[in-house]
C-alpha atoms as a PDB file:
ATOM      1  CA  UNK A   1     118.012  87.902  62.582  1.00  0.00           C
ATOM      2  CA  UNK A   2     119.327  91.280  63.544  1.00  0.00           C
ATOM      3  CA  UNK A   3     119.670  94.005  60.634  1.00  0.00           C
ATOM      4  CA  UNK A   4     122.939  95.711  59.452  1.00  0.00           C
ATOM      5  CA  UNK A   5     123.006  99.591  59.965  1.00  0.00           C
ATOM      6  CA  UNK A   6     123.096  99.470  56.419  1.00  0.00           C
ATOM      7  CA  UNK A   7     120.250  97.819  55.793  1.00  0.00           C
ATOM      8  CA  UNK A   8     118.307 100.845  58.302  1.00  0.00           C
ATOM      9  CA  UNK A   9     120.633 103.376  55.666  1.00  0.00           C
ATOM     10  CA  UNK A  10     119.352 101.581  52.492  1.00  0.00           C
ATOM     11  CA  UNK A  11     115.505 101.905  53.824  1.00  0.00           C
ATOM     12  CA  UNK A  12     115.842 105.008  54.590  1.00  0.00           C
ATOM     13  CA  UNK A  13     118.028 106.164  51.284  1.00  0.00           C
ATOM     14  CA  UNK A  14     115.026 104.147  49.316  1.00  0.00           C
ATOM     15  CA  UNK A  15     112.008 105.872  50.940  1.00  0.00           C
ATOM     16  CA  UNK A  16     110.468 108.185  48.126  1.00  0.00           C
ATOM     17  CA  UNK A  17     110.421 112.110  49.679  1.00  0.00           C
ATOM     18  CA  UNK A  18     106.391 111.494  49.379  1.00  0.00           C
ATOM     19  CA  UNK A  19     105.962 108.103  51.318  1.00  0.00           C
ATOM     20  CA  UNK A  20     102.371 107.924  52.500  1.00  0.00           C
ATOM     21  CA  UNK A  21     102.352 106.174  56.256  1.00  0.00           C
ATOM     22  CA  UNK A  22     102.126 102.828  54.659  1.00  0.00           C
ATOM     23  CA  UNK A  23     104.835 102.561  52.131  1.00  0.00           C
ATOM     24  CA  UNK A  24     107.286 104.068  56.001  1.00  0.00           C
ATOM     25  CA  UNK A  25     105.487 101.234  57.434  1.00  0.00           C
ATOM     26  CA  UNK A  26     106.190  98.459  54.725  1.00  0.00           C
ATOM     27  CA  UNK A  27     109.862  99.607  54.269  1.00  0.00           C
ATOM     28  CA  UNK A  28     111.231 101.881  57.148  1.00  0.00           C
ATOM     29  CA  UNK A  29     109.839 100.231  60.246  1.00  0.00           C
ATOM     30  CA  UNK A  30     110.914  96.873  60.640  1.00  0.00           C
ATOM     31  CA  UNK A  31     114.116  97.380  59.603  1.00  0.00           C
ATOM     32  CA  UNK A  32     114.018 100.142  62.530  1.00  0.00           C
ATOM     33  CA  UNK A  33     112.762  97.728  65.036  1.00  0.00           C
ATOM     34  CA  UNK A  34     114.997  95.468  64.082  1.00  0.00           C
ATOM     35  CA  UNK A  35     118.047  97.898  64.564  1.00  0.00           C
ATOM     36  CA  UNK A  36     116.508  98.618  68.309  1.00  0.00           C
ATOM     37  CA  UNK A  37     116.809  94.898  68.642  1.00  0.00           C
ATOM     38  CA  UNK A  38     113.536  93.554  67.976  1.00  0.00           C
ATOM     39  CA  UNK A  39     112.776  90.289  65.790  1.00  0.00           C
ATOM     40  CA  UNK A  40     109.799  89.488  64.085  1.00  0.00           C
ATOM     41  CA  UNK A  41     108.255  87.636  66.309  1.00  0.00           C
ATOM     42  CA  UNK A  42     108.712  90.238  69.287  1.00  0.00           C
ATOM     43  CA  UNK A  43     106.688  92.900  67.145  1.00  0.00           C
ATOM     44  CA  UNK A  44     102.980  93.321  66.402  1.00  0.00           C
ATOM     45  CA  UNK A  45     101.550  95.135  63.579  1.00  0.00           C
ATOM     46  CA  UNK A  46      97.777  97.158  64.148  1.00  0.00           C
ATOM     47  CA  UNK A  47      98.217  96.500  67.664  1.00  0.00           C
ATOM     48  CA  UNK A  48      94.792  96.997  69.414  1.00  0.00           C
ATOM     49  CA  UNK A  49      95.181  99.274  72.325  1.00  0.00           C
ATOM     50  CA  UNK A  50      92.155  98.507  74.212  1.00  0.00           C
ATOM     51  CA  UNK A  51      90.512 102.088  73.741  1.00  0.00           C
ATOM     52  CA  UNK A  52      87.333 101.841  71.596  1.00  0.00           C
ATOM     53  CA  UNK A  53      89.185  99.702  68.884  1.00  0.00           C
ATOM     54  CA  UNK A  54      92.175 102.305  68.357  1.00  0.00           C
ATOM     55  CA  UNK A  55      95.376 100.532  66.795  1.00  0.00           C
ATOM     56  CA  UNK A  56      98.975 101.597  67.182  1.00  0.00           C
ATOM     57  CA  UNK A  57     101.071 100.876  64.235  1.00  0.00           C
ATOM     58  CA  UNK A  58     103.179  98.483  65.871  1.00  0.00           C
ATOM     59  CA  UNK A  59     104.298  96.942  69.328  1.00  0.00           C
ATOM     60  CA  UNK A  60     107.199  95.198  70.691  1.00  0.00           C
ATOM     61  CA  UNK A  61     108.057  93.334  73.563  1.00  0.00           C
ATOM     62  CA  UNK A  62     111.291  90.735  73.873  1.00  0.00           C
ATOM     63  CA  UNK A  63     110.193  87.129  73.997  1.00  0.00           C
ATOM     64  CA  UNK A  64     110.396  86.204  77.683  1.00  0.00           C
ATOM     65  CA  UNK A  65     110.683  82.259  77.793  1.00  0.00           C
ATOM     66  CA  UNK A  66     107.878  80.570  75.740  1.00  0.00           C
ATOM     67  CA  UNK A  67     105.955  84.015  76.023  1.00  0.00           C
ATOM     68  CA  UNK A  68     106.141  85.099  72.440  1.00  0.00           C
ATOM     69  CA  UNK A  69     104.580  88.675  71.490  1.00  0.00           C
ATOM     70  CA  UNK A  70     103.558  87.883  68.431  1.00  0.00           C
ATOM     71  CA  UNK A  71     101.487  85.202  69.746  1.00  0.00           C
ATOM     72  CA  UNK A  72     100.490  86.319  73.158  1.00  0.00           C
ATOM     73  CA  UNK A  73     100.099  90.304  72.332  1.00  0.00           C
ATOM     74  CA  UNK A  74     100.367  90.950  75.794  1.00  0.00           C
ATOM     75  CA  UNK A  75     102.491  93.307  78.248  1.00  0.00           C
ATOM     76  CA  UNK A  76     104.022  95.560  75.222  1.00  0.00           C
ATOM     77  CA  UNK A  77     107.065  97.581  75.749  1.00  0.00           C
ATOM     78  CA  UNK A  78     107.154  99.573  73.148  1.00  0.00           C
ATOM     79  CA  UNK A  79     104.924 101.532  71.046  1.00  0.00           C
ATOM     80  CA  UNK A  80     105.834 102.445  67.392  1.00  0.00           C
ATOM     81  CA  UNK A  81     103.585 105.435  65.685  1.00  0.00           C
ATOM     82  CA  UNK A  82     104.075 105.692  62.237  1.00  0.00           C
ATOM     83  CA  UNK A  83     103.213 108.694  59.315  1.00  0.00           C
ATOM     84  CA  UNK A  84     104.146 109.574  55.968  1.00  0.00           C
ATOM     85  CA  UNK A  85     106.614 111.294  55.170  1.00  0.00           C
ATOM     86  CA  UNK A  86     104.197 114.070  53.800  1.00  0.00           C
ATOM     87  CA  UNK A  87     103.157 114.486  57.588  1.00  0.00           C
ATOM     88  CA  UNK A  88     105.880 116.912  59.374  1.00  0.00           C
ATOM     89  CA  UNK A  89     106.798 116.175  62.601  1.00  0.00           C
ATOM     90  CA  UNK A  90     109.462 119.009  63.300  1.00  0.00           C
ATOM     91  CA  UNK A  91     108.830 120.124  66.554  1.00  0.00           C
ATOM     92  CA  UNK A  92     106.655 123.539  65.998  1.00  0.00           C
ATOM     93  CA  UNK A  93     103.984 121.899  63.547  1.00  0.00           C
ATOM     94  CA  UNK A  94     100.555 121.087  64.766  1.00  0.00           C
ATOM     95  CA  UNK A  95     100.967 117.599  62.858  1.00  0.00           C
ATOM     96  CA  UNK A  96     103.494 117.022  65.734  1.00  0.00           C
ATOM     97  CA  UNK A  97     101.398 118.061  68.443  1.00  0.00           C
ATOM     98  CA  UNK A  98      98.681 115.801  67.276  1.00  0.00           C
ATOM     99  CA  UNK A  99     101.030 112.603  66.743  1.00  0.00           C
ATOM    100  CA  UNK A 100     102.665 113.579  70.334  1.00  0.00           C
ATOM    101  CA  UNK A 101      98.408 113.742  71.465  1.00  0.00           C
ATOM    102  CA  UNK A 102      98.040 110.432  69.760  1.00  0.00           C
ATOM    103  CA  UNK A 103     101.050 108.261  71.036  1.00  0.00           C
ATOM    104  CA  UNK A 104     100.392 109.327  74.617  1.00  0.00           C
ATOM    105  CA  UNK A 105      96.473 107.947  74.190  1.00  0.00           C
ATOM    106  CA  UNK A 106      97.921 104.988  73.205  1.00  0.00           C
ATOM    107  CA  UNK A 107     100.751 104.673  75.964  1.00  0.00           C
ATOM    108  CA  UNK A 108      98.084 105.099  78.378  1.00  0.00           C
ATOM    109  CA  UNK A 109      95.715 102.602  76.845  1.00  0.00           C
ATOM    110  CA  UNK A 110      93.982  99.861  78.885  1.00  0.00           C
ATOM    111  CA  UNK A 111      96.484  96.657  76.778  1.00  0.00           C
ATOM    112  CA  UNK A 112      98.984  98.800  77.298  1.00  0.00           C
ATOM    113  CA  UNK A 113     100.032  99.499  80.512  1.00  0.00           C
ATOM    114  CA  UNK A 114     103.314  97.746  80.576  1.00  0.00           C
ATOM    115  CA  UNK A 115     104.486  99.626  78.100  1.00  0.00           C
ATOM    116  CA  UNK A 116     107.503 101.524  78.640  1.00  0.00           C
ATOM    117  CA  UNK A 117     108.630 103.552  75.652  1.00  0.00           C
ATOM    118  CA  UNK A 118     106.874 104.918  72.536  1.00  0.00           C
ATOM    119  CA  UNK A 119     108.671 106.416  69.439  1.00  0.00           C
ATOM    120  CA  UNK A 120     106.947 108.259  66.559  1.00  0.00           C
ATOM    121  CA  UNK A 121     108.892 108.833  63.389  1.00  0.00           C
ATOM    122  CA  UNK A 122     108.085 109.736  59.315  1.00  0.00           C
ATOM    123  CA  UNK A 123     111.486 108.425  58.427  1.00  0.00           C
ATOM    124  CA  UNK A 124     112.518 111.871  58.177  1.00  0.00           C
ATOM    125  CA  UNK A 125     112.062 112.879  62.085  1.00  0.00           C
ATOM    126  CA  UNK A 126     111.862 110.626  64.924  1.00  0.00           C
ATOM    127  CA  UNK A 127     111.312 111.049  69.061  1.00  0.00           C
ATOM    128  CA  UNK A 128     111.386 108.323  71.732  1.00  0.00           C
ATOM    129  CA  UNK A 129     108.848 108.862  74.952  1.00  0.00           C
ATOM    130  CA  UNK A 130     108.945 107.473  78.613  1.00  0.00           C
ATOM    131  CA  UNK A 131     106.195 106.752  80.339  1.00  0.00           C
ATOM    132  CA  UNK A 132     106.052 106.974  84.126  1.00  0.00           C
ATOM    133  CA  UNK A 133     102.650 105.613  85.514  1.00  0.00           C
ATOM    134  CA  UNK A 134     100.171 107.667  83.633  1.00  0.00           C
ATOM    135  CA  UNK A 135     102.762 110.586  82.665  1.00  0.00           C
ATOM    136  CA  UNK A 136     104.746 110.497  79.545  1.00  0.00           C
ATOM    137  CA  UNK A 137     107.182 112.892  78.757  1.00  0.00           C
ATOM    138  CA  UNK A 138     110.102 113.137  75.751  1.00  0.00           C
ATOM    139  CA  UNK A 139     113.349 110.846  76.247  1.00  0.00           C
ATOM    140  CA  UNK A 140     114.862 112.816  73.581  1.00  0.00           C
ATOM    141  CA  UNK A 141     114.276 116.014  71.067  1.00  0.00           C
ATOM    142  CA  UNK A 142     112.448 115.314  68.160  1.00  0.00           C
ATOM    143  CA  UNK A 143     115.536 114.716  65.894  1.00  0.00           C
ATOM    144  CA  UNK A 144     115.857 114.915  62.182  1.00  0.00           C
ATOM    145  CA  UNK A 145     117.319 111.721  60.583  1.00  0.00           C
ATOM    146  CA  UNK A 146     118.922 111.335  57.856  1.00  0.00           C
ATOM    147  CA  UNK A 147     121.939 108.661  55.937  1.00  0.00           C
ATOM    148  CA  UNK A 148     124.311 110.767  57.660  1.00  0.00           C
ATOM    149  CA  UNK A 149     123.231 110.382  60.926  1.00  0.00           C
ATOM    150  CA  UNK A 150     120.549 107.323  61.685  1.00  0.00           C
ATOM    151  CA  UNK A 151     122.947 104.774  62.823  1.00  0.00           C
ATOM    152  CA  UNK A 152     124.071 107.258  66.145  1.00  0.00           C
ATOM    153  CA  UNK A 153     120.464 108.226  66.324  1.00  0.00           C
ATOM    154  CA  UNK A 154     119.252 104.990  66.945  1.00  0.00           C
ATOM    155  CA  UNK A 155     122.100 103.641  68.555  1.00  0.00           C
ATOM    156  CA  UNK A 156     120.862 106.183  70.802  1.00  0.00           C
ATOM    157  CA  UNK A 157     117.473 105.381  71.235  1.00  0.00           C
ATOM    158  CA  UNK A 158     118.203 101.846  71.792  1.00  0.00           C
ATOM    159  CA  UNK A 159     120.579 102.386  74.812  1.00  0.00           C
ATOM    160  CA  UNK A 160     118.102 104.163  76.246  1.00  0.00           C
ATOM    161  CA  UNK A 161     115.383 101.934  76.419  1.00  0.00           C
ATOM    162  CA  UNK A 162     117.821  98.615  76.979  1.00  0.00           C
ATOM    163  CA  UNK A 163     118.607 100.691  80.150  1.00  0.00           C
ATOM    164  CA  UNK A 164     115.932 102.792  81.468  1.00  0.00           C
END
């Protein structure tokens, strides 16, 4: 079952200014994979990236026939890096660079090389990734979100990996 905006607005409205990564993780990101389309069964929590036991925070894949990712974990699309919203990920931090170090590791990671996209987001700023072979590089600015403004931001994100 797909997600109202809303309900992306009320997680996000709900989220105390101090969420540690997994209180964004219980509350903020499915509701935001849901909004990019994703059900529960096309998403993966802890999802192993086949690099000495490292885990992203969660990866999604549409169900393709009787392939279900939740059940298979295989060929992941995208990759979802989550932190707290005491981590800041505006652009000149080095918390950024290091989340930007960490989600390309991952995107290049040995389970997943079908993956396509990778987003990181604190519930407070969020930036989607291509990947290209072994190159990633930003799909958009690292944007500040907000009530205001999430349901064009991820309206935004979404249309851009539905069509890449």
């Amino acid at each position: 079952m797909i997600m109202t905006a809303s309900r992306l607005k009320d997680a996000l409205q709900n989220l105390p200014d101090t969420a540690s990564e997994a209180v964004v993780g219980n509350f903020f990101a499915k509701p935001l994979l849901d909004s990019l389309g994703f059900s529960l069964d096309e998403t993966h929590p802890e999802y192993n990236i086949g690099k000495g036991g490292a885990a992203v925070d969660y990866a999604a894949r549409k169900t393709v026939g009787d392939d279900i990712f939740l059940h298979t974990k295989t060929d992941p699309y995208l990759l979802l890096e989550l932190k707290g919203r005491d981590i800041s990920l505006s652009p000149d931090s080095a918390k950024y660079s290091k989340t930007v170090t960490q989600l390309k590791q991952y995107l290049l990671g040995s389970h997943c090389r079908s993956a396509k996209y990778g987003i990181i987001t604190n519930s407070a700023h969020i930036q989607l990734f291509r990947k290209h072979g072994r190159v990633v590089h930003p799909a958009t600015q690292c944007l500040p979100i907000d009530t205001d403004n999430i349901d064009k931001v991820i309206g935004d994100i979404k249309k851009k990996i539905e069509n890449p």
